[in-house]
Protein backbone atom coordinates (compact mmCIF):
# COMPACT_ATOMS: atom_id res chain seq x y z
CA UNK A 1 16.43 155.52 -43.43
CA UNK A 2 13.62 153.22 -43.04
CA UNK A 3 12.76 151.12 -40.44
CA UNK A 4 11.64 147.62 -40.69
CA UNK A 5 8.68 146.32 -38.54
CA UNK A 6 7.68 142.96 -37.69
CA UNK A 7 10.79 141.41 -38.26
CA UNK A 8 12.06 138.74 -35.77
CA UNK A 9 16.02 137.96 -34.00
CA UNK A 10 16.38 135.51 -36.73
CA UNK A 11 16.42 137.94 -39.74
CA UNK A 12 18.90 140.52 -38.11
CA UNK A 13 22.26 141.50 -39.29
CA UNK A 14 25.34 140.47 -36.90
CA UNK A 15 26.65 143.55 -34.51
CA UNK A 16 23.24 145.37 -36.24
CA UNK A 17 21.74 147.06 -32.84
CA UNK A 18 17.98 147.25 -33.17
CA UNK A 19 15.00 147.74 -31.30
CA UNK A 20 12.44 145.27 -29.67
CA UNK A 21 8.77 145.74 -30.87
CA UNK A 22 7.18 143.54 -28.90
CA UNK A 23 7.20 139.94 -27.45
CA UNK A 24 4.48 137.87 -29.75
CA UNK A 25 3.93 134.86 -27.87
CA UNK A 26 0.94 132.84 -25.90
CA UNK A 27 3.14 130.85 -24.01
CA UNK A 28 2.96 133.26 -20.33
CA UNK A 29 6.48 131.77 -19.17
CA UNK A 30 8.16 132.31 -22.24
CA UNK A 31 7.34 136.03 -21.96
CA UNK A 32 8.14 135.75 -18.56
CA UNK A 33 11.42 134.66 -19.36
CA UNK A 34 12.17 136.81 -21.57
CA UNK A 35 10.88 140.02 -19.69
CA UNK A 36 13.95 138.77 -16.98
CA UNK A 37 16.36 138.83 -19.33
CA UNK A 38 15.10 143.03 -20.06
CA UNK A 39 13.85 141.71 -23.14
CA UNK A 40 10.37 144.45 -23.29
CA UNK A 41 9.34 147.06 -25.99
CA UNK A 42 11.49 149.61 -26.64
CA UNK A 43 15.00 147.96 -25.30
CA UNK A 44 17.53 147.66 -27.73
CA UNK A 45 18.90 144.79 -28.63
CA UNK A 46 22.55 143.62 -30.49
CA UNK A 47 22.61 140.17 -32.40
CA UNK A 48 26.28 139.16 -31.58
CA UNK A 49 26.58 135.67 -33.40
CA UNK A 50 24.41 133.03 -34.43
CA UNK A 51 25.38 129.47 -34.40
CA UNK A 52 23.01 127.04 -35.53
CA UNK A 53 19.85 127.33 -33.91
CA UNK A 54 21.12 129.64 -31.10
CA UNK A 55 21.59 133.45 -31.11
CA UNK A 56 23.74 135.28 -29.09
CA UNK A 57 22.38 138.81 -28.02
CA UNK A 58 23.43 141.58 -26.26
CA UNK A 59 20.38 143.06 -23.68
CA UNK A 60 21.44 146.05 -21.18
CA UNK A 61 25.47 145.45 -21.71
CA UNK A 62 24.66 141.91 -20.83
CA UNK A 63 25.32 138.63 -23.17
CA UNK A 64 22.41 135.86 -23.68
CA UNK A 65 22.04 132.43 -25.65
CA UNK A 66 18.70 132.13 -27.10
CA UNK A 67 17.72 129.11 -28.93
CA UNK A 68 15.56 129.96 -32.40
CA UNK A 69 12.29 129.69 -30.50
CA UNK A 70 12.92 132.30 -28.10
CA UNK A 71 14.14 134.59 -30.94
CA UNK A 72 11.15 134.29 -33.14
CA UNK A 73 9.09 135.73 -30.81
CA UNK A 74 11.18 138.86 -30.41
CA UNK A 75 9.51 141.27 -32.83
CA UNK A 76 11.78 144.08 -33.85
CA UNK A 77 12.69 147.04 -35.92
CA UNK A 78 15.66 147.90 -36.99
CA UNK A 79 17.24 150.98 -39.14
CA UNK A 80 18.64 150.01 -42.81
């Protein structure tokens, strides 16, 4: 199996678990924001449903809505 790298949220599977990269972004509360959430290198990271431009994902047995924004700049990789 090979992993992908340098995909974003937006280009994951549903129910695929994968694993965050790293947070590409220059905007210092957006990574702020998204270090809260848990959302740092190395967490793993479940796409649960995507409706429109928000994603639901699954962080440390918890449930967030992030809007396609926030998702782009959640770098991942992910086993196929």
């Amino acid at each position: 199996m090979k992993p992908i790298k340098h995909s974003d949220v937006t280009l994951v599977k549903l129910k695929t678990q994968c694993t965050i990269e790293s947070i590409e972004t220059s905007d210092v509360d957006l990574k702020q924001f998204l270090f809260t959430l848990g959302c740092y290198p190395k967490q793993r990271l479940t796409v649960l449903s995507h409706l429109g431009d928000n994603y639901i994902i699954e962080l440390h047995g918890a449930r967030y809505s992030i809007d396609k924004a926030l998702a782009l700049c959640i770098k991942i990789s992910s086993i196929i």
